[in-house]
C-alpha atoms as a PDB file:
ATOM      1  CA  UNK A   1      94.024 -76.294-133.615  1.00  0.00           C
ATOM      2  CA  UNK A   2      94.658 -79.551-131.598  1.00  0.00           C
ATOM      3  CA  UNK A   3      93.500 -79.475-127.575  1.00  0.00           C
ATOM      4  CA  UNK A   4      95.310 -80.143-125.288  1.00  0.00           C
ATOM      5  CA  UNK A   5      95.297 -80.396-121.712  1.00  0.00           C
ATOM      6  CA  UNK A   6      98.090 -80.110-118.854  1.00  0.00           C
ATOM      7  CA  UNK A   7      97.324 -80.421-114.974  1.00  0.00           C
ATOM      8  CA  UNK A   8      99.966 -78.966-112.236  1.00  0.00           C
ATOM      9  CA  UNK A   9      99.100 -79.635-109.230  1.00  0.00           C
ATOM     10  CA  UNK A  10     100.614 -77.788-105.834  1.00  0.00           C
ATOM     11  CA  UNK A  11      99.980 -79.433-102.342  1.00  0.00           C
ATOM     12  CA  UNK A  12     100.573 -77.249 -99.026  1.00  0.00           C
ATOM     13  CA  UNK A  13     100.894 -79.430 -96.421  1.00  0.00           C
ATOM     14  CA  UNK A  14     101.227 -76.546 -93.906  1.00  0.00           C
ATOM     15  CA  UNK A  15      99.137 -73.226 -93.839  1.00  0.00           C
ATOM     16  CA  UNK A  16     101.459 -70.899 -92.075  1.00  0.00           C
ATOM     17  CA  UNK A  17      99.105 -68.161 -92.737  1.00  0.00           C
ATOM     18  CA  UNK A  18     101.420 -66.415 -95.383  1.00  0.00           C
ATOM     19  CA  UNK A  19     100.719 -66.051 -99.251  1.00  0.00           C
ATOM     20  CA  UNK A  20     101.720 -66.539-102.173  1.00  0.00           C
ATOM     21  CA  UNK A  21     101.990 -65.747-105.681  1.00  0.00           C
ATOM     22  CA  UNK A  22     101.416 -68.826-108.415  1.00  0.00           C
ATOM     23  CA  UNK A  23     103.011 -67.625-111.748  1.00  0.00           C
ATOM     24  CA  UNK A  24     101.747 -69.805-115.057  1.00  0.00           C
ATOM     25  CA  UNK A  25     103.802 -69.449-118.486  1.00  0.00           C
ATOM     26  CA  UNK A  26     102.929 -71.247-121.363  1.00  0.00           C
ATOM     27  CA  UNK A  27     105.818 -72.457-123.595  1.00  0.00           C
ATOM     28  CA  UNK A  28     105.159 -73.939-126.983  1.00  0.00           C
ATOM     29  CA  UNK A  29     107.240 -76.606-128.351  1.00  0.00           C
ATOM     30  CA  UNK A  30     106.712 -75.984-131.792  1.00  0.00           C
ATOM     31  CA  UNK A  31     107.565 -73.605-134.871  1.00  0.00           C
ATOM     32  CA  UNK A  32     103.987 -72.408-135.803  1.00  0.00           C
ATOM     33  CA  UNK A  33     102.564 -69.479-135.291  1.00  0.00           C
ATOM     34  CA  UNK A  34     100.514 -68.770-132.158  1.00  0.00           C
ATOM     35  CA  UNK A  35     100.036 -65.466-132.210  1.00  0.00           C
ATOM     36  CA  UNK A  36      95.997 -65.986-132.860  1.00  0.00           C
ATOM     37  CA  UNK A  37      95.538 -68.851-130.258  1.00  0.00           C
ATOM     38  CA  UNK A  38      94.847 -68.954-126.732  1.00  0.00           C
ATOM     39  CA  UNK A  39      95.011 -71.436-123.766  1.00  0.00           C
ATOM     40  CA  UNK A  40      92.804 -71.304-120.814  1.00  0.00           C
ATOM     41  CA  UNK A  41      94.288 -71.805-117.111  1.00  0.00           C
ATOM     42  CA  UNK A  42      92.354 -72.879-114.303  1.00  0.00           C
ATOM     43  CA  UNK A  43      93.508 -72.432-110.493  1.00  0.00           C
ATOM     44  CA  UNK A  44      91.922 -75.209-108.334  1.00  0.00           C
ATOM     45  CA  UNK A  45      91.762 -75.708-104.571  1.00  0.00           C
ATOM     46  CA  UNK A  46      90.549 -79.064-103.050  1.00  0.00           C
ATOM     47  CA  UNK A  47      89.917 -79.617-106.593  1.00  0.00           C
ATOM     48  CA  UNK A  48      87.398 -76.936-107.344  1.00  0.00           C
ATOM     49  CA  UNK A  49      87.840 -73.903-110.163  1.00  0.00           C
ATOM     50  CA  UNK A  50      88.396 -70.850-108.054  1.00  0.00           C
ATOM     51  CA  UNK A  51      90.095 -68.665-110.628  1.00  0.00           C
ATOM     52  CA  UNK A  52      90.680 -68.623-114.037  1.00  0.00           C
ATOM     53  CA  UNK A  53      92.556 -67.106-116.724  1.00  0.00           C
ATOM     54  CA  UNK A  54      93.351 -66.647-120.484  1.00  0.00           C
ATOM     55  CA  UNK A  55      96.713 -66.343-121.923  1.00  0.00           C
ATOM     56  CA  UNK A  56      97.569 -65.851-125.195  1.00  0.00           C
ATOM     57  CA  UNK A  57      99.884 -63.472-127.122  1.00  0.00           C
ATOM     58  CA  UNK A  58      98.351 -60.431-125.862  1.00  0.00           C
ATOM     59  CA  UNK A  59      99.894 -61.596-122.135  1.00  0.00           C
ATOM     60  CA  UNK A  60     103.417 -62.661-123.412  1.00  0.00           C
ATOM     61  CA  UNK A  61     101.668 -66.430-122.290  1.00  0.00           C
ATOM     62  CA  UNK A  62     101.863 -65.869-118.940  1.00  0.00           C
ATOM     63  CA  UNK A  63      99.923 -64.858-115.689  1.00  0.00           C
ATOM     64  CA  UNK A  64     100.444 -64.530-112.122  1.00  0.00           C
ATOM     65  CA  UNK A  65      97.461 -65.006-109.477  1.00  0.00           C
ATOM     66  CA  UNK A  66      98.604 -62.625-106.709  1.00  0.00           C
ATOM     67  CA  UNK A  67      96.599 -63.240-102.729  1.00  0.00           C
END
């Protein structure tokens, strides 16, 4: 299995005070089969690791942190 990674990065210019919900899907571009890998997602504030989470088949490839 190849690595990979992929940075998003989300900028609040504004804290109103309210939350939010950040939803991650993975998508693969490909035919093989994935059903025995995983991919690790990191949530990062200022930069540093807060949260983190594995998806994989198991998860349908995707996650939502909830606050």
């Amino acid at each position: 299995m190849d690595s990979q990674e992929a940075f998003l990065a989300i900028t609040n210019s504004k804290y109103t005070g309210e939350t939010t919900d950040i939803k991650v899907h993975k998508v693969w571009n490909d035919n093989k089969d994935h059903s025995g890998d995983s991919v690790t997602v990191y949530l990062l504030v200022d930069g540093i690791r807060i949260r983190e989470e594995t998806l994989s088949a198991a998860n349908n490839w995707q996650y939502t942190w909830e606050n």
